[in-house]
C-alpha atoms as a PDB file:
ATOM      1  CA  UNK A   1      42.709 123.838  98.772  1.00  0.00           C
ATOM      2  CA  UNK A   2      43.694 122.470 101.995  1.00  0.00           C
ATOM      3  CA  UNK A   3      44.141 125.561 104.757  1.00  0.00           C
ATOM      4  CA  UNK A   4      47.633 125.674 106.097  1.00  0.00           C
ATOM      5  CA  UNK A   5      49.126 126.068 109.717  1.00  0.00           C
ATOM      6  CA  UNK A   6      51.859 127.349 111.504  1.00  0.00           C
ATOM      7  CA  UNK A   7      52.765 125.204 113.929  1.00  0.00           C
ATOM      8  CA  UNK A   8      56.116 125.615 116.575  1.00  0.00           C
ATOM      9  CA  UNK A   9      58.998 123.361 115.819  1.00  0.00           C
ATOM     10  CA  UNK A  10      58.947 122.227 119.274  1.00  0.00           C
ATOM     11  CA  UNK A  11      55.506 120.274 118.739  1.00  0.00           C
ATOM     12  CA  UNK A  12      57.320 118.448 115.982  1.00  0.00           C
ATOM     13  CA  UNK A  13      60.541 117.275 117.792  1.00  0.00           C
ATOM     14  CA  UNK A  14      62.535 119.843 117.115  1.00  0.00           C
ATOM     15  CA  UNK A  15      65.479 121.065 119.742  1.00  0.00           C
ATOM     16  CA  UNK A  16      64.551 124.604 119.900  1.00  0.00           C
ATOM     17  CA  UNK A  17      63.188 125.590 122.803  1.00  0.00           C
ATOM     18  CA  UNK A  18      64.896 127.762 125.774  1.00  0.00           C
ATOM     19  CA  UNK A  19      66.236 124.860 127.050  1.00  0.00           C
ATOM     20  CA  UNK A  20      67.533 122.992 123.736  1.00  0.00           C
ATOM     21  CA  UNK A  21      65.207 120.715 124.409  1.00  0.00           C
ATOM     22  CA  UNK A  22      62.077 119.691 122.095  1.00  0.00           C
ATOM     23  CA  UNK A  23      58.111 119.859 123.093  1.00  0.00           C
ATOM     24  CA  UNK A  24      57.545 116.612 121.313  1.00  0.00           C
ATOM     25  CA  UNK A  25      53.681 116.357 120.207  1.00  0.00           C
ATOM     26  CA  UNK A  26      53.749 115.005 117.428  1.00  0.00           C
ATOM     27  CA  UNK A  27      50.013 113.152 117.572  1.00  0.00           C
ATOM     28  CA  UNK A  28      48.799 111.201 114.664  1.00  0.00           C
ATOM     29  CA  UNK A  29      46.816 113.867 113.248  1.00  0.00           C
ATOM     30  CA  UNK A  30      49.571 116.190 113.242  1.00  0.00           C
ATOM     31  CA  UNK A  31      51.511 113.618 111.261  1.00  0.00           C
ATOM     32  CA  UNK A  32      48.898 113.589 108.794  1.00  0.00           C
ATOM     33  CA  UNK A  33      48.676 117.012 108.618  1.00  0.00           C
ATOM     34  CA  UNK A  34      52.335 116.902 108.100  1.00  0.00           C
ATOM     35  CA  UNK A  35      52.134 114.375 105.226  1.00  0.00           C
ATOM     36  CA  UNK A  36      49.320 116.710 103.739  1.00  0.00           C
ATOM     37  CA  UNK A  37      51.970 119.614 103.637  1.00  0.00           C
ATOM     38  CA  UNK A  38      50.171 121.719 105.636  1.00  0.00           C
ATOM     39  CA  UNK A  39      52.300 122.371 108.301  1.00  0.00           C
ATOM     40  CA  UNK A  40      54.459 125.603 108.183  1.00  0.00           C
ATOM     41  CA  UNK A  41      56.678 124.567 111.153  1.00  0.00           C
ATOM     42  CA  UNK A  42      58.429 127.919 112.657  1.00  0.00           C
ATOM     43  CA  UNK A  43      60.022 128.920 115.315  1.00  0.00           C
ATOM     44  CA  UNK A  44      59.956 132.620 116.111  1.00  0.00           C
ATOM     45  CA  UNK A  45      62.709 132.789 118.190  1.00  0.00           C
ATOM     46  CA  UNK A  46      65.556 131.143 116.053  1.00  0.00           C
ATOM     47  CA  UNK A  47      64.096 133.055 113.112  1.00  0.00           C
ATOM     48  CA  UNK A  48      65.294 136.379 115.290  1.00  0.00           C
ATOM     49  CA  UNK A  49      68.748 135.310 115.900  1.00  0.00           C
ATOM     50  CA  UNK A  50      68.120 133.733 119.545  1.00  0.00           C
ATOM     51  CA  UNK A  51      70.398 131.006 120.508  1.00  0.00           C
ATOM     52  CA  UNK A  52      69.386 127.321 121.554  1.00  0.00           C
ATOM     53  CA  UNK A  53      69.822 126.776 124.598  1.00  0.00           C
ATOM     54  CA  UNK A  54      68.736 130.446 125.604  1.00  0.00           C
ATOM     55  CA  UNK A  55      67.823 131.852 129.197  1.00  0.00           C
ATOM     56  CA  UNK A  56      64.453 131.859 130.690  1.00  0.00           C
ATOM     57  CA  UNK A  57      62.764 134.657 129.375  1.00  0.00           C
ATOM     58  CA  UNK A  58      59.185 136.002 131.084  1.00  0.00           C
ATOM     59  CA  UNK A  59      57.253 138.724 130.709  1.00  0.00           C
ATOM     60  CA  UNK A  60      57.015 141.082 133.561  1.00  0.00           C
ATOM     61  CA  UNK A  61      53.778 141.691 135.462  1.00  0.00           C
ATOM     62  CA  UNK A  62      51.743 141.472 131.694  1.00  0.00           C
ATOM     63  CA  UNK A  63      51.100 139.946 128.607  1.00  0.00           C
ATOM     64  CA  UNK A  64      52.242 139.783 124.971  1.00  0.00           C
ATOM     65  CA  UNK A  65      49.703 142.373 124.524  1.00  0.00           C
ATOM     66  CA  UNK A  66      51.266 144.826 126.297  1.00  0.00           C
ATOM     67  CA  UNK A  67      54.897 144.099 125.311  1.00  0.00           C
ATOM     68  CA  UNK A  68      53.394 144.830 121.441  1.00  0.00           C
ATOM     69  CA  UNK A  69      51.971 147.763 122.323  1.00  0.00           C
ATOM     70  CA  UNK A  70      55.460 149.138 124.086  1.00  0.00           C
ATOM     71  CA  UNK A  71      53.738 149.315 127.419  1.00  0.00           C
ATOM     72  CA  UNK A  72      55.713 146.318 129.346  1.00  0.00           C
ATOM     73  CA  UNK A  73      59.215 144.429 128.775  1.00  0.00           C
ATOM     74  CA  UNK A  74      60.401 140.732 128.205  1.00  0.00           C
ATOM     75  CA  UNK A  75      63.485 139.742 130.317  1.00  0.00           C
ATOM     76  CA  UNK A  76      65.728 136.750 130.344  1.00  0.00           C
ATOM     77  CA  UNK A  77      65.864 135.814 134.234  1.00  0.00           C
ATOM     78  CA  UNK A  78      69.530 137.572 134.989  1.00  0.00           C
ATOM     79  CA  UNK A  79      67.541 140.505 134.348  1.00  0.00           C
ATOM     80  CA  UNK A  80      68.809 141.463 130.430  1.00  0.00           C
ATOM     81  CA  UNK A  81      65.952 143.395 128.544  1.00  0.00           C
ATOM     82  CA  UNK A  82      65.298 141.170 125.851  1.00  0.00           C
ATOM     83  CA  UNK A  83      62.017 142.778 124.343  1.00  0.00           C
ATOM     84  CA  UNK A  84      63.066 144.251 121.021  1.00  0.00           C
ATOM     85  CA  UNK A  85      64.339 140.481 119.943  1.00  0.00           C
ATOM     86  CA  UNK A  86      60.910 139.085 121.307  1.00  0.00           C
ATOM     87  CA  UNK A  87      58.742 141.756 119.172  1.00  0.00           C
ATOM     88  CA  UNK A  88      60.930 140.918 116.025  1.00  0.00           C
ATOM     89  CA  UNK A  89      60.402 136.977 116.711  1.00  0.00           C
ATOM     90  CA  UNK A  90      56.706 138.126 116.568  1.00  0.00           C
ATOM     91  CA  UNK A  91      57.028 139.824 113.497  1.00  0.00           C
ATOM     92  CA  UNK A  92      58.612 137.121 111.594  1.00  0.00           C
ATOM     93  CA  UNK A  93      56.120 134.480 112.987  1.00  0.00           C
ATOM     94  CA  UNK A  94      53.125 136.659 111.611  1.00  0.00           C
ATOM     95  CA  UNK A  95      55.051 137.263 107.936  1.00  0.00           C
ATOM     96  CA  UNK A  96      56.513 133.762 107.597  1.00  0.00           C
ATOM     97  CA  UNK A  97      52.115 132.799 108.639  1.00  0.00           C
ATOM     98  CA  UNK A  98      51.088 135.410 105.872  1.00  0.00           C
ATOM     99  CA  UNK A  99      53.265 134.254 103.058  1.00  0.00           C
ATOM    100  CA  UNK A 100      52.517 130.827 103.825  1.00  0.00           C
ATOM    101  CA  UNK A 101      48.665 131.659 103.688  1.00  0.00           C
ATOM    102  CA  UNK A 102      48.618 130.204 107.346  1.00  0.00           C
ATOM    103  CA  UNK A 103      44.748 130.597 108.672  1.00  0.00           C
ATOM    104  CA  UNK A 104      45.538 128.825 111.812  1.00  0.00           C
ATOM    105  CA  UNK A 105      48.078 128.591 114.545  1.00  0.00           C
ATOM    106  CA  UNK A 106      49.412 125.719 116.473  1.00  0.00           C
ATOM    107  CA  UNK A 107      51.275 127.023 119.402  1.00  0.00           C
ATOM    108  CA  UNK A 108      53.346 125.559 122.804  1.00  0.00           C
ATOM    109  CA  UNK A 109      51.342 126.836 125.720  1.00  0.00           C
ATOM    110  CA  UNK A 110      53.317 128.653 128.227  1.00  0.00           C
ATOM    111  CA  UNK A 111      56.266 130.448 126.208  1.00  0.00           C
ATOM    112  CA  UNK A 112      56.339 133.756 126.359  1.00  0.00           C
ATOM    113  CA  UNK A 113      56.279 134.161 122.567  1.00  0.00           C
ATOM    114  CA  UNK A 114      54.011 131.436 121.613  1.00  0.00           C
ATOM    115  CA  UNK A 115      51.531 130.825 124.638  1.00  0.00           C
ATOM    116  CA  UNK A 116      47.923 130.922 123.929  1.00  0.00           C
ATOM    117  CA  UNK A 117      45.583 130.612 127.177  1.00  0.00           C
ATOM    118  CA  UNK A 118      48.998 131.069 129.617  1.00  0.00           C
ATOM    119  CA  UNK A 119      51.956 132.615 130.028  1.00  0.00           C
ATOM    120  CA  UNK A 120      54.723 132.611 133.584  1.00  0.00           C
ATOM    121  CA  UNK A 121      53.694 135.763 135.728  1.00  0.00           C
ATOM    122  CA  UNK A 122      57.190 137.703 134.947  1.00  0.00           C
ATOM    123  CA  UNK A 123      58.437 136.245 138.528  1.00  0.00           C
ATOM    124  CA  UNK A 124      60.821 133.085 137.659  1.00  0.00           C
ATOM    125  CA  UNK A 125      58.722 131.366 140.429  1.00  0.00           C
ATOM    126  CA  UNK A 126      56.777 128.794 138.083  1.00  0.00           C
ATOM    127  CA  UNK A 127      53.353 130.468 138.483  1.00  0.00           C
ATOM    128  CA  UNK A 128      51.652 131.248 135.228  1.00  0.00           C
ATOM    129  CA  UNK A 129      49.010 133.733 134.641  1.00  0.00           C
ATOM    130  CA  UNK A 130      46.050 133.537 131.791  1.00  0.00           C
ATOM    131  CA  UNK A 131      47.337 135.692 128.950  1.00  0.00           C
ATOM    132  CA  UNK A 132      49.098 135.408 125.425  1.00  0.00           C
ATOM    133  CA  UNK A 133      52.724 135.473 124.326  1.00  0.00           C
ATOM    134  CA  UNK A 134      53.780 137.713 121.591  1.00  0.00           C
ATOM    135  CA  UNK A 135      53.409 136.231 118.486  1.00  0.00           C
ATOM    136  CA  UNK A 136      50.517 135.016 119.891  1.00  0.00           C
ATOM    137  CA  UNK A 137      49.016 138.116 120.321  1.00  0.00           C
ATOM    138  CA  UNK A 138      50.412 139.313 116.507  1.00  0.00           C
ATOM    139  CA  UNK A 139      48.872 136.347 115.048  1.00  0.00           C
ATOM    140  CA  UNK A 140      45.665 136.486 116.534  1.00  0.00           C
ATOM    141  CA  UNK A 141      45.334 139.925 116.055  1.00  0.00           C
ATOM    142  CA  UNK A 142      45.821 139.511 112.154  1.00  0.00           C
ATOM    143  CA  UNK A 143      42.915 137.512 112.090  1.00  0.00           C
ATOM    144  CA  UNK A 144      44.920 134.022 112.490  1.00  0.00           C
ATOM    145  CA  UNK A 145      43.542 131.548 114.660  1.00  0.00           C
ATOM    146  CA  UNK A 146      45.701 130.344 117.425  1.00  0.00           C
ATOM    147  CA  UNK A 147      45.312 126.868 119.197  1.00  0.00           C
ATOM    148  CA  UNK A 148      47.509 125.921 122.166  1.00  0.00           C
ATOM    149  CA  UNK A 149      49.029 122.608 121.784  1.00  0.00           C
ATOM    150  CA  UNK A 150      47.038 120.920 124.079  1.00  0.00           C
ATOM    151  CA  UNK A 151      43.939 121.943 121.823  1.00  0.00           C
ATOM    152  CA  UNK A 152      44.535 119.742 118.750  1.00  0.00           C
ATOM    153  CA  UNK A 153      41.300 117.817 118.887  1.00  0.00           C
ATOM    154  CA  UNK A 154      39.948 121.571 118.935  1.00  0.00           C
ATOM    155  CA  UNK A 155      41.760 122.668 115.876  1.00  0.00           C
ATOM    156  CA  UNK A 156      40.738 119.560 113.980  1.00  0.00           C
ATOM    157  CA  UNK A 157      36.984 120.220 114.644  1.00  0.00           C
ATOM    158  CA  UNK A 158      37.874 124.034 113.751  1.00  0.00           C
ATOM    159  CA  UNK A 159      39.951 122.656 110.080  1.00  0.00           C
ATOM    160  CA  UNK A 160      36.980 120.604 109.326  1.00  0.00           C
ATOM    161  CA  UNK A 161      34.167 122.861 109.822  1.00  0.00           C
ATOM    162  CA  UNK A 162      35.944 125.754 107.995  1.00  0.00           C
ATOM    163  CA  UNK A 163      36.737 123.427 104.880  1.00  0.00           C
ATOM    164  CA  UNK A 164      33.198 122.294 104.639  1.00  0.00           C
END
């Protein structure tokens, strides 16, 4: 049986991110994924009631880690503590990824629910900082493994040598 991913619905043209825009990535190989139905495309942040278009939302002066483990807050950029619907949008990615039997993640860089290698520094200013979002941080906890989108050609080599 082919091994299933979650993958954000901004990486397959959908308008759902902050900014109602879409993160189009949509590569050959994840249209063939696609057409082998093994895409589970999500996004956590509609799936916990979050509006598109939404405020910039960072995490301050951490990472996704922290903000799961209660120790540091997520903040739309007028300020407005927006943690609790963060945490649930990381909940609901990791459920909708186990009852999908999702092994692997496919994730947009950079968000603070979905980034994998960075995240913005909590500062509006641009800057990023190396660290996990959220769900991120749920998933890979769990045991899933998470792939930024910019590391398809990784998660390919990582599909085929798990299948084999």
């Amino acid at each position: 049986m082919n091994k299933k991913i979650l993958v954000s619905a901004c990486l397959m043209g959908h308008n759902v991110r902050y900014n109602g825009t879409a993160k189009a990535h949509l590569q050959t190989v994840l249209a063939r994924l696609h057409e082998d139905q093994r895409l589970v495309i999500f996004c956590p942040e509609l799936a916990a009631g979050l509006p598109t278009p939404r405020l910039p939302v960072e995490i301050i002066s951490a990472t996704g880690y922290e903000v799961m483990q209660g120790k540091a807050k997520m903040v739309e950029k007028t300020g407005n503590d927006v943690t609790q619907q963060y945490q649930l949008a990381a909940w609901l990615a990791l459920r909708r990824a186990e009852e999908e039997g999702c092994v692997a993640a496919l994730l947009t860089d950079g968000s603070p629910t979905c980034g994998v290698n960075q995240i913005y520094d909590g500062t509006f200013s641009g800057k990023t900082i190396q660290g996990m979002g959220v769900a991120t941080t749920l998933l890979s906890q769990s045991g899933i493994s998470v792939f930024s989108h910019s590391e398809i050609d990784e998660l390919v080599q990582w599909l085929d040598s798990s299948e084999r």
